[in-house]
PDB file of N, CA and C in Angstrom:
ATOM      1  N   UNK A   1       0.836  -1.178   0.000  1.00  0.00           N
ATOM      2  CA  UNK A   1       0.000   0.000   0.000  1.00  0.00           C
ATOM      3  C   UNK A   1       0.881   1.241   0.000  1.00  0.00           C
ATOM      4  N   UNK A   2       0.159   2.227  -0.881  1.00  0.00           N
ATOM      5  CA  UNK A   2       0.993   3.645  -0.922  1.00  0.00           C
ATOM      6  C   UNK A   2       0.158   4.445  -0.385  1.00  0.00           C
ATOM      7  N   UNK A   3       0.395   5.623   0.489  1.00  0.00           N
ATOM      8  CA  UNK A   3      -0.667   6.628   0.880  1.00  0.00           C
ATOM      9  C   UNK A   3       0.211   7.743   0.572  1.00  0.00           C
ATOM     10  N   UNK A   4      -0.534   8.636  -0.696  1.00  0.00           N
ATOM     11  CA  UNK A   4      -0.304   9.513  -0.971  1.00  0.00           C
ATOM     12  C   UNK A   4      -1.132  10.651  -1.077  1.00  0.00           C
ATOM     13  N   UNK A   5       0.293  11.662   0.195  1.00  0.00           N
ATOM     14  CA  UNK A   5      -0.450  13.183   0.485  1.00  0.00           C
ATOM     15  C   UNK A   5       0.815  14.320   0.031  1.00  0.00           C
ATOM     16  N   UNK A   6      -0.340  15.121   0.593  1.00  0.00           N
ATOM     17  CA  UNK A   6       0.201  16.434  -0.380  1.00  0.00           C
ATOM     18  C   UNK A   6      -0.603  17.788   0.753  1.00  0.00           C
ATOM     19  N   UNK A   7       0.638  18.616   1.242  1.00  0.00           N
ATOM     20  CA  UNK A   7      -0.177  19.920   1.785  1.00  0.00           C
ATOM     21  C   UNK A   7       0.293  21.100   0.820  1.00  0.00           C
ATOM     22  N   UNK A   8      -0.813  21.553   0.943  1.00  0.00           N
ATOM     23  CA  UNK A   8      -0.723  23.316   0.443  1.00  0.00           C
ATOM     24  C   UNK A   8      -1.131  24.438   0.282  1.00  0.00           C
ATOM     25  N   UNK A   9      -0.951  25.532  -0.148  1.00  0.00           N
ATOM     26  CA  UNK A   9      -1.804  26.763  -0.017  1.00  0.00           C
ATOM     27  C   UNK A   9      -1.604  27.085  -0.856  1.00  0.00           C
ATOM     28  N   UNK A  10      -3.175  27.759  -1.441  1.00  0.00           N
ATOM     29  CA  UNK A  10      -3.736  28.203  -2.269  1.00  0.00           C
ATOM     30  C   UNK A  10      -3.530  29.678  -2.957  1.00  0.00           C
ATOM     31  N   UNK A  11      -3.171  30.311  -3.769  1.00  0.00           N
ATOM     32  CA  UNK A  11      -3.086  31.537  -4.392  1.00  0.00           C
ATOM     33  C   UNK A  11      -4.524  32.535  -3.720  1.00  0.00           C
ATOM     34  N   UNK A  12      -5.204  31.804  -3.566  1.00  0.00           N
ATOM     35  CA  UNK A  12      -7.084  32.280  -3.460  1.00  0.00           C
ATOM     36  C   UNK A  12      -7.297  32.595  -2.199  1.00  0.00           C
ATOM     37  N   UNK A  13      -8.082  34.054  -2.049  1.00  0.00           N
ATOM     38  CA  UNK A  13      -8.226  34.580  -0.474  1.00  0.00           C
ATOM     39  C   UNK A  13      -8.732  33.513   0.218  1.00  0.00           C
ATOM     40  N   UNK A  14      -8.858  32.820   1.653  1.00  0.00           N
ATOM     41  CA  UNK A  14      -9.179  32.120   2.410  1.00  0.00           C
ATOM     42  C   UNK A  14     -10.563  32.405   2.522  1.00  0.00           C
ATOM     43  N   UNK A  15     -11.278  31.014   2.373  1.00  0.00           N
ATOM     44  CA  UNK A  15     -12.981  31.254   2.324  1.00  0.00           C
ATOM     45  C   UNK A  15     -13.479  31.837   1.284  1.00  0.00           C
ATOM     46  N   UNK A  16     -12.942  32.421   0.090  1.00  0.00           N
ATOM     47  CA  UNK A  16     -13.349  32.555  -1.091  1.00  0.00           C
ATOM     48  C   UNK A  16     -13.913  31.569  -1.906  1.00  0.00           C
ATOM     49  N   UNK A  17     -14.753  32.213  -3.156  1.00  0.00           N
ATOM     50  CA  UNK A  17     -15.191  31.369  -3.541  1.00  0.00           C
ATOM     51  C   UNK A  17     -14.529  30.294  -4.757  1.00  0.00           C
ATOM     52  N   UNK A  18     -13.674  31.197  -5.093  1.00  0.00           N
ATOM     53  CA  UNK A  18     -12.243  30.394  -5.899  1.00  0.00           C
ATOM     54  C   UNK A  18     -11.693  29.482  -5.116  1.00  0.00           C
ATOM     55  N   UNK A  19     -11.381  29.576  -3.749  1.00  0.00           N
ATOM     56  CA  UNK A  19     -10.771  28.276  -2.805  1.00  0.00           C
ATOM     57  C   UNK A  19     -12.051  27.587  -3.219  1.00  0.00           C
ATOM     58  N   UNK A  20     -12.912  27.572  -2.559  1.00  0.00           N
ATOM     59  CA  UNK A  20     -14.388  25.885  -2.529  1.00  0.00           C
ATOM     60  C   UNK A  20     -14.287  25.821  -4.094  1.00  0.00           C
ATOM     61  N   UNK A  21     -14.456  26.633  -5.148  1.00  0.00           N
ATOM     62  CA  UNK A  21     -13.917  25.894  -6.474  1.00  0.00           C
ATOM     63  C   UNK A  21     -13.251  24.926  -6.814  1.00  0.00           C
ATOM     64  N   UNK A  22     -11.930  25.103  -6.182  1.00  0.00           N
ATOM     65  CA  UNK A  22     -10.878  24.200  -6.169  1.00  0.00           C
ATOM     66  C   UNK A  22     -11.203  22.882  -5.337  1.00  0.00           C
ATOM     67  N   UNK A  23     -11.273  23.389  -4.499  1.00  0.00           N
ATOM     68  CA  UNK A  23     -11.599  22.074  -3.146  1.00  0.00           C
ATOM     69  C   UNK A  23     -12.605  21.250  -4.050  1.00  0.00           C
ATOM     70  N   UNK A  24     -13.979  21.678  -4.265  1.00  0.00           N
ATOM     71  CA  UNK A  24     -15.150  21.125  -5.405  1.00  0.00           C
ATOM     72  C   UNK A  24     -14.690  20.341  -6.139  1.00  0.00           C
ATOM     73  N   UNK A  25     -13.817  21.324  -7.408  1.00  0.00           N
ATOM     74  CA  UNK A  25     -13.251  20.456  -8.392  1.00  0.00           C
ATOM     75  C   UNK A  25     -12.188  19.322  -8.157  1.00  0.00           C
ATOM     76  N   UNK A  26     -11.402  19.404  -7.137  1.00  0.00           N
ATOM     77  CA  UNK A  26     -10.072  18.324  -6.807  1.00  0.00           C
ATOM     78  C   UNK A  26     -10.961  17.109  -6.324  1.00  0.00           C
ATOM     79  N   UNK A  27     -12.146  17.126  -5.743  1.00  0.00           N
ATOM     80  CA  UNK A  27     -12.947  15.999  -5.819  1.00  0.00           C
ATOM     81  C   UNK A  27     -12.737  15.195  -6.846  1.00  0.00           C
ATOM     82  N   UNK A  28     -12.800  15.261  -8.357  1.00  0.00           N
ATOM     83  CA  UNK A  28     -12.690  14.472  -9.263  1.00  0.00           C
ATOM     84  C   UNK A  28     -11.890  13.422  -9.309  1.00  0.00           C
ATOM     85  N   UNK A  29     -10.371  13.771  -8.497  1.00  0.00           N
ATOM     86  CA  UNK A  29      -9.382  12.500  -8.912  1.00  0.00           C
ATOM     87  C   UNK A  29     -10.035  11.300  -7.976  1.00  0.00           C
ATOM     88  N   UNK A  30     -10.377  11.247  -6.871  1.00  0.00           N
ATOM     89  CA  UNK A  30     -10.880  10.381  -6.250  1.00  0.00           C
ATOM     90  C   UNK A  30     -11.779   9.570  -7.330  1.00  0.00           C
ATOM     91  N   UNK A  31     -12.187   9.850  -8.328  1.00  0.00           N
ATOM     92  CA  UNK A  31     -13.270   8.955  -9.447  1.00  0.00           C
ATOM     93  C   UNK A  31     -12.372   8.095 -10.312  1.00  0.00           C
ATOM     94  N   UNK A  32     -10.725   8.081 -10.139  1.00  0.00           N
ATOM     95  CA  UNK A  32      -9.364   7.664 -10.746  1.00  0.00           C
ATOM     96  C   UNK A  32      -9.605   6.501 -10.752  1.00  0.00           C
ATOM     97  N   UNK A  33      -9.755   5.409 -10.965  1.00  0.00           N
ATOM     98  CA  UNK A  33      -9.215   3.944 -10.454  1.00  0.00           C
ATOM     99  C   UNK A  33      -8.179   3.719  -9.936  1.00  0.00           C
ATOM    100  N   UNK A  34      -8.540   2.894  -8.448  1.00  0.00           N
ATOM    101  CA  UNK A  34      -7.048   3.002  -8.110  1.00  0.00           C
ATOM    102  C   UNK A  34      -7.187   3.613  -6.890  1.00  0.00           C
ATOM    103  N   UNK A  35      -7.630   4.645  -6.844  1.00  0.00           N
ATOM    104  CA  UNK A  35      -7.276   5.684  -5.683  1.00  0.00           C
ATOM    105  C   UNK A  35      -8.247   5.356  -4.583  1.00  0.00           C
ATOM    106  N   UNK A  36      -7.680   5.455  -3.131  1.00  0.00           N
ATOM    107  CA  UNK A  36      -8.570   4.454  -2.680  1.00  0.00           C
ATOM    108  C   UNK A  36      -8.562   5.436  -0.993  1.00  0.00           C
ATOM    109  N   UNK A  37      -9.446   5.619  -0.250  1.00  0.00           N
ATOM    110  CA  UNK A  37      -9.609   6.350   0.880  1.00  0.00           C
ATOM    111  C   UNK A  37      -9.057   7.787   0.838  1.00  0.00           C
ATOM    112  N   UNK A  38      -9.979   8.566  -0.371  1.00  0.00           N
ATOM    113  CA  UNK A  38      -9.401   9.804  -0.487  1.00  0.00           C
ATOM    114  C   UNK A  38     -10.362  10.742   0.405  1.00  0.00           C
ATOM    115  N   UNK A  39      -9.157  11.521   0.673  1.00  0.00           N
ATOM    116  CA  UNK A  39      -9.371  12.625   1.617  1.00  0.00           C
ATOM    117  C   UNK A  39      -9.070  14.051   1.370  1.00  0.00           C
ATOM    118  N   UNK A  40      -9.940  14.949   1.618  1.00  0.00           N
ATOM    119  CA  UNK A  40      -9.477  16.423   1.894  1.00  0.00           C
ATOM    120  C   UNK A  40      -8.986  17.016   3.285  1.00  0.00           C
ATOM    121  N   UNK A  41      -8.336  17.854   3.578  1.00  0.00           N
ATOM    122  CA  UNK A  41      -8.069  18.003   5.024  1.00  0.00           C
ATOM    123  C   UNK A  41      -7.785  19.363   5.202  1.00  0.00           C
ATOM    124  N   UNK A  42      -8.311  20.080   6.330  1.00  0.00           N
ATOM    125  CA  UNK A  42      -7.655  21.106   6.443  1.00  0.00           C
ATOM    126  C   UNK A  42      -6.407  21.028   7.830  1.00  0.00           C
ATOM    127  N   UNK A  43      -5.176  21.827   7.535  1.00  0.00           N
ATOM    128  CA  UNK A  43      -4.249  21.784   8.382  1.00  0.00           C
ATOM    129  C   UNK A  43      -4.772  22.777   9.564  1.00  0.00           C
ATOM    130  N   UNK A  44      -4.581  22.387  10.469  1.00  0.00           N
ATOM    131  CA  UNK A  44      -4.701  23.082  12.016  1.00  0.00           C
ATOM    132  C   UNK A  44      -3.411  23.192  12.574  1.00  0.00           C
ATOM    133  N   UNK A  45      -2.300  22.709  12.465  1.00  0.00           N
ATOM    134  CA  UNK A  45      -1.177  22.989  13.049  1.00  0.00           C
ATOM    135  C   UNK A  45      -0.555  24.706  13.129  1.00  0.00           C
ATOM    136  N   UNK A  46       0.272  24.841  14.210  1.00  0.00           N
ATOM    137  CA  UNK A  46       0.303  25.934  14.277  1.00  0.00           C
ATOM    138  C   UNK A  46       1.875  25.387  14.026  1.00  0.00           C
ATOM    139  N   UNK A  47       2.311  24.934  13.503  1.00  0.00           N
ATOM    140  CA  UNK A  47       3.950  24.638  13.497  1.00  0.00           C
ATOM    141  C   UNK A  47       4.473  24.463  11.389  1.00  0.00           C
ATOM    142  N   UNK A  48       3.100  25.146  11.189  1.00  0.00           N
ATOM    143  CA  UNK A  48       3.633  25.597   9.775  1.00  0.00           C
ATOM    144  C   UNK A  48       2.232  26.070   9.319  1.00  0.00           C
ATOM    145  N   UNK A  49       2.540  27.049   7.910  1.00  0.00           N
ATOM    146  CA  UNK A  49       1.969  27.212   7.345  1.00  0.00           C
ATOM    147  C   UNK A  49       0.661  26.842   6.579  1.00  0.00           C
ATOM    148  N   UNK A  50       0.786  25.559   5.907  1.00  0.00           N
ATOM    149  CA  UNK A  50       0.259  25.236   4.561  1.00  0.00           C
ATOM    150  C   UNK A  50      -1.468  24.936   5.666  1.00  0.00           C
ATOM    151  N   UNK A  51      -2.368  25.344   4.340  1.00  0.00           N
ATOM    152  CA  UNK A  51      -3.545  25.148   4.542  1.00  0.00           C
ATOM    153  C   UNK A  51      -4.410  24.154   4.390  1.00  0.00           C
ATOM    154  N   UNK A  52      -4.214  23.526   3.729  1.00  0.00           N
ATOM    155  CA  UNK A  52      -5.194  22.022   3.173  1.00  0.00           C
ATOM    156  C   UNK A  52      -4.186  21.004   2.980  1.00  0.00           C
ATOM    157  N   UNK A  53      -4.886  19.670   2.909  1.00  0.00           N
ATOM    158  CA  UNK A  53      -4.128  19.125   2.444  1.00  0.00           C
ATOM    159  C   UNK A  53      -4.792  17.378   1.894  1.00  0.00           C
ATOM    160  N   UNK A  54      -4.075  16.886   0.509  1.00  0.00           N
ATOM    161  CA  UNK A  54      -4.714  15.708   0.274  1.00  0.00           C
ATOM    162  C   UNK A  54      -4.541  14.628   0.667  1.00  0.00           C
ATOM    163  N   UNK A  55      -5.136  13.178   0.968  1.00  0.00           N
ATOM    164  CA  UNK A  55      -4.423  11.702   1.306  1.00  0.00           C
ATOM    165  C   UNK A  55      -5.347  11.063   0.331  1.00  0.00           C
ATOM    166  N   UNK A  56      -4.402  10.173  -0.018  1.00  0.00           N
ATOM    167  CA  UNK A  56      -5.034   8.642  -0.682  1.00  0.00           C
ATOM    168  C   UNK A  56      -4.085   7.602  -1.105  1.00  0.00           C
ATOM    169  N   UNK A  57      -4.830   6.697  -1.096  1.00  0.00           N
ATOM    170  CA  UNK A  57      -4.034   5.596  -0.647  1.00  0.00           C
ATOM    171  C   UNK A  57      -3.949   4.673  -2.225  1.00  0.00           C
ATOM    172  N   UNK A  58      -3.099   3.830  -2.434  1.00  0.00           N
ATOM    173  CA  UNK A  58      -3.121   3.117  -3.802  1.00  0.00           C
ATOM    174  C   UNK A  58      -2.619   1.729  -3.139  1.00  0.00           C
ATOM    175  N   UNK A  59      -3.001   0.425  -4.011  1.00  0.00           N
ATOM    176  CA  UNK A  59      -3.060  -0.818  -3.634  1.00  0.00           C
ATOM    177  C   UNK A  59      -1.162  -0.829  -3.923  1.00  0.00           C
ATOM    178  N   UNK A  60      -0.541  -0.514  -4.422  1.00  0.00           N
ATOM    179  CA  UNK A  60       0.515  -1.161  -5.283  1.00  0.00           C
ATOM    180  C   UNK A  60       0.696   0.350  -5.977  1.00  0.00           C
ATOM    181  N   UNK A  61       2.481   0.094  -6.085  1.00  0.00           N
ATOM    182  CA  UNK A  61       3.100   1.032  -7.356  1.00  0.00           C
ATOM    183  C   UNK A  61       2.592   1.378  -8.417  1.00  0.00           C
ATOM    184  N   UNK A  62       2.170  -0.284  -9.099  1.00  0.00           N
ATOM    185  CA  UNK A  62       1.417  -0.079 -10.579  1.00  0.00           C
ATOM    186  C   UNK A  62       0.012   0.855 -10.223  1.00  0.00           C
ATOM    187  N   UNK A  63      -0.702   0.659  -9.339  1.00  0.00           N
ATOM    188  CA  UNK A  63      -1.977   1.782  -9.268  1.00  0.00           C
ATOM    189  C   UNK A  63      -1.772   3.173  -8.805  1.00  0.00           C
ATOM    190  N   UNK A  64      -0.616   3.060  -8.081  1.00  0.00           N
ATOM    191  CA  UNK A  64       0.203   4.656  -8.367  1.00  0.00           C
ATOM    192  C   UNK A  64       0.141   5.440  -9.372  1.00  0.00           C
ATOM    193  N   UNK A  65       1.087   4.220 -10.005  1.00  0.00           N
ATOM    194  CA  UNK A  65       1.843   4.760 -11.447  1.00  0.00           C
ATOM    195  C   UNK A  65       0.834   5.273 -12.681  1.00  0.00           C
ATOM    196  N   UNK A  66      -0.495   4.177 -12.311  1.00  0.00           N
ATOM    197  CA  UNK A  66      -1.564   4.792 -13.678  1.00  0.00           C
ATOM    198  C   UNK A  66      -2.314   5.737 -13.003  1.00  0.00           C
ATOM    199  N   UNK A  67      -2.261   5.842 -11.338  1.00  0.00           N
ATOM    200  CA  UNK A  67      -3.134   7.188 -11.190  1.00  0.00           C
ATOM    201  C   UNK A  67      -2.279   8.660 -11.551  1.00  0.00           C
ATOM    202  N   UNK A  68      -0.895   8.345 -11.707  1.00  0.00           N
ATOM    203  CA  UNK A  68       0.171   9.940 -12.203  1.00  0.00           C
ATOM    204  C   UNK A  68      -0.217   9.837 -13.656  1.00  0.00           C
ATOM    205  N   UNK A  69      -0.583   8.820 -14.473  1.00  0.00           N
ATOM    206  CA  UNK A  69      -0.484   9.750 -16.074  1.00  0.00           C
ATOM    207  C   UNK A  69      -2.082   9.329 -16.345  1.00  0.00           C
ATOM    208  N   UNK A  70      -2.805   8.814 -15.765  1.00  0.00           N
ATOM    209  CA  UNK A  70      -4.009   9.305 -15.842  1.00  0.00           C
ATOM    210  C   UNK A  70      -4.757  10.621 -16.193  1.00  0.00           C
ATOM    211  N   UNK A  71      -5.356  10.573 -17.291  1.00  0.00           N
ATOM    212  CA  UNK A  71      -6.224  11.772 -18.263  1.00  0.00           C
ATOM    213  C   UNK A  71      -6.470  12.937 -17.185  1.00  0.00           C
ATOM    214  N   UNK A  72      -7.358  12.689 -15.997  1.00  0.00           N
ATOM    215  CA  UNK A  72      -8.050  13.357 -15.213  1.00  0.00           C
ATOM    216  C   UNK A  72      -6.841  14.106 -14.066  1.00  0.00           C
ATOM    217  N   UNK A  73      -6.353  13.083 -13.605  1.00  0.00           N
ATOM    218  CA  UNK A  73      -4.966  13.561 -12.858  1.00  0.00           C
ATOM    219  C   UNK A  73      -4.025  14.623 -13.552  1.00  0.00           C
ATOM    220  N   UNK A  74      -3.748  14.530 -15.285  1.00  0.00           N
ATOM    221  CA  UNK A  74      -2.670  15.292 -15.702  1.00  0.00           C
ATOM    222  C   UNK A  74      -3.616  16.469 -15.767  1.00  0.00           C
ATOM    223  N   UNK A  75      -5.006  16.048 -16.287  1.00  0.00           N
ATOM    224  CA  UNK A  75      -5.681  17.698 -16.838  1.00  0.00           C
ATOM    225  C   UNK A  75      -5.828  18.415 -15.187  1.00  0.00           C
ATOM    226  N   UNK A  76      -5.959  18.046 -14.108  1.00  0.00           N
ATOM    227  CA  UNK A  76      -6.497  18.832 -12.965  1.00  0.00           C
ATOM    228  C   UNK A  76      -5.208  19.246 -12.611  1.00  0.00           C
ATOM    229  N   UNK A  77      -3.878  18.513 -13.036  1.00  0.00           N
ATOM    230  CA  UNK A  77      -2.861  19.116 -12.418  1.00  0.00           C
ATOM    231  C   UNK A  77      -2.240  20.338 -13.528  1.00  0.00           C
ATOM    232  N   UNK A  78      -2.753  20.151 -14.970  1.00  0.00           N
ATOM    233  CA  UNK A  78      -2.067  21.468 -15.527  1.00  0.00           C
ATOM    234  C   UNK A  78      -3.154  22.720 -15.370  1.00  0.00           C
ATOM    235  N   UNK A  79      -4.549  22.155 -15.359  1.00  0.00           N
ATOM    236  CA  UNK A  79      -5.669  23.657 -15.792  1.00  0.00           C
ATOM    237  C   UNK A  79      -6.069  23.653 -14.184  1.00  0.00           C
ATOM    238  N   UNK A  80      -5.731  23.335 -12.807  1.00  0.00           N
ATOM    239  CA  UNK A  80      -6.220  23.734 -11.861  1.00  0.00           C
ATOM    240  C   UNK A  80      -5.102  23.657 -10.984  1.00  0.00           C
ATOM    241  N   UNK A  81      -3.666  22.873 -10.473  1.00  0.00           N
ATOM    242  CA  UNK A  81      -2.945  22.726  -9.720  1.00  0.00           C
ATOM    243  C   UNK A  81      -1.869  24.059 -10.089  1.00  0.00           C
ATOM    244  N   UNK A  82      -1.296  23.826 -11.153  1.00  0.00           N
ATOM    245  CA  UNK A  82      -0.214  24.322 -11.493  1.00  0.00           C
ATOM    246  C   UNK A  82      -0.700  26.053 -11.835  1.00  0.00           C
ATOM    247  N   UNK A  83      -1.707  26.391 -12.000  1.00  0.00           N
ATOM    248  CA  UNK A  83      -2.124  27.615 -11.915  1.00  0.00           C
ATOM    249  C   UNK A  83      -2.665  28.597 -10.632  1.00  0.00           C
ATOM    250  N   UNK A  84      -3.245  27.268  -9.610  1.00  0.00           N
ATOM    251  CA  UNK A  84      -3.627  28.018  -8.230  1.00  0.00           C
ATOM    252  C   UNK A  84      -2.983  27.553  -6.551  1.00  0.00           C
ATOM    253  N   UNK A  85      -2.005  26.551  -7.500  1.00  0.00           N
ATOM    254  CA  UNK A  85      -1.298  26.331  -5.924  1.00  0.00           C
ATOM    255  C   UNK A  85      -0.472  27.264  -5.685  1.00  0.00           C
ATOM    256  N   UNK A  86       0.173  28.034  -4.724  1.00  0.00           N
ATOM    257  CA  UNK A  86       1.049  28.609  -4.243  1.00  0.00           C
ATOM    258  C   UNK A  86       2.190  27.901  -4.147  1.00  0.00           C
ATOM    259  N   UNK A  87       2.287  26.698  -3.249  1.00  0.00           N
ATOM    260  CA  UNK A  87       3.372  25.681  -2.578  1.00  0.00           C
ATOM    261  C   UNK A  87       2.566  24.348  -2.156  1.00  0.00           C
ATOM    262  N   UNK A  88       3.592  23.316  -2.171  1.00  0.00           N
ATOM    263  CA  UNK A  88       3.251  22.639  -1.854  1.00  0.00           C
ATOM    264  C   UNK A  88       4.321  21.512  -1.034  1.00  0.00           C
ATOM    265  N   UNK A  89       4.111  20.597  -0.388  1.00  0.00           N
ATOM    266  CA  UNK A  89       4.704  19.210   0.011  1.00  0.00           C
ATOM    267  C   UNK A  89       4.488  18.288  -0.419  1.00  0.00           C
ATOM    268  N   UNK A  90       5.158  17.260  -0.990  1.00  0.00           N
ATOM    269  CA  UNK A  90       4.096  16.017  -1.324  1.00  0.00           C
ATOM    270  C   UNK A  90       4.897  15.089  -0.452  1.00  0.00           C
ATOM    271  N   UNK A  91       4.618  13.968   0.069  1.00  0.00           N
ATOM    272  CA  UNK A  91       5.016  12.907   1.046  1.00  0.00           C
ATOM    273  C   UNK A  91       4.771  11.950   0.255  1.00  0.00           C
ATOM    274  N   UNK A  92       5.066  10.792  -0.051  1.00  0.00           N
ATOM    275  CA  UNK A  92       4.001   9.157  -0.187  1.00  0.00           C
ATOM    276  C   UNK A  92       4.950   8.194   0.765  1.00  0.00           C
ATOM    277  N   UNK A  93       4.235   7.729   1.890  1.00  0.00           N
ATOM    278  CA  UNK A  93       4.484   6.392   2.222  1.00  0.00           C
ATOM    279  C   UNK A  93       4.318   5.191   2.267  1.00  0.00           C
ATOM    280  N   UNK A  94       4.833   4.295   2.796  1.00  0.00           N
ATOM    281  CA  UNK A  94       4.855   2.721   2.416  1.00  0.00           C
ATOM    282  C   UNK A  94       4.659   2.285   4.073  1.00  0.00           C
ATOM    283  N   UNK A  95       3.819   1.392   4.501  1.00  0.00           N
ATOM    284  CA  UNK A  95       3.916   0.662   5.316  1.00  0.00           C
ATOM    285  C   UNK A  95       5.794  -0.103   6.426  1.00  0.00           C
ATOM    286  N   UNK A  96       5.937  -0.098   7.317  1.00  0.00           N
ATOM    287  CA  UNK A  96       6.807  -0.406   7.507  1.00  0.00           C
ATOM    288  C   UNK A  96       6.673  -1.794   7.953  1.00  0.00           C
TER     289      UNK A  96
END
């Protein structure tokens, strides 16, 4: 199992309606095959910045690997990620 997350903040005033746009639309990859206990999150820590953040989990590498060049994954990451993220982290871990 892979669980892959990701925190970050948004270009878009906080509580705007361009943020819930985004949040709305990033719903879609969860419809991926493959992608499996997806989550939205907002960060509460006071020991950094970033505001939201994603998890989901994949059975195996190979369901990784087709959820990164997956149609829906590349289009949300060029016409919605790469235009309104600010920053980001990405993590993926593996079971120990």
């Amino acid at each position: 199992m892979i669980r892959h997350t990701v925190v970050f903040v948004l270009k878009h005033a906080h509580g705007s309606l361009q943020e819930k746009a985004f949040l709305r639309d990033a719903k879609v990859l969860k419809e991926i095959p493959g992608v499996e206990k997806f989550e939205q999150l907002k960060q509460v820590s006071k020991k950094n910045d970033y505001q939201f953040g994603f998890s989901m989990e994949f059975k195996d590498q190979a369901a990784y690997d087709a959820y990164n060049v997956h149609p829906k994954h590349v289009a949300f990451v060029q016409d919605r990620w790469e235009r309104e993220v600010e920053r980001f982290l990405e993590i993926d871990y593996v079971p120990l």
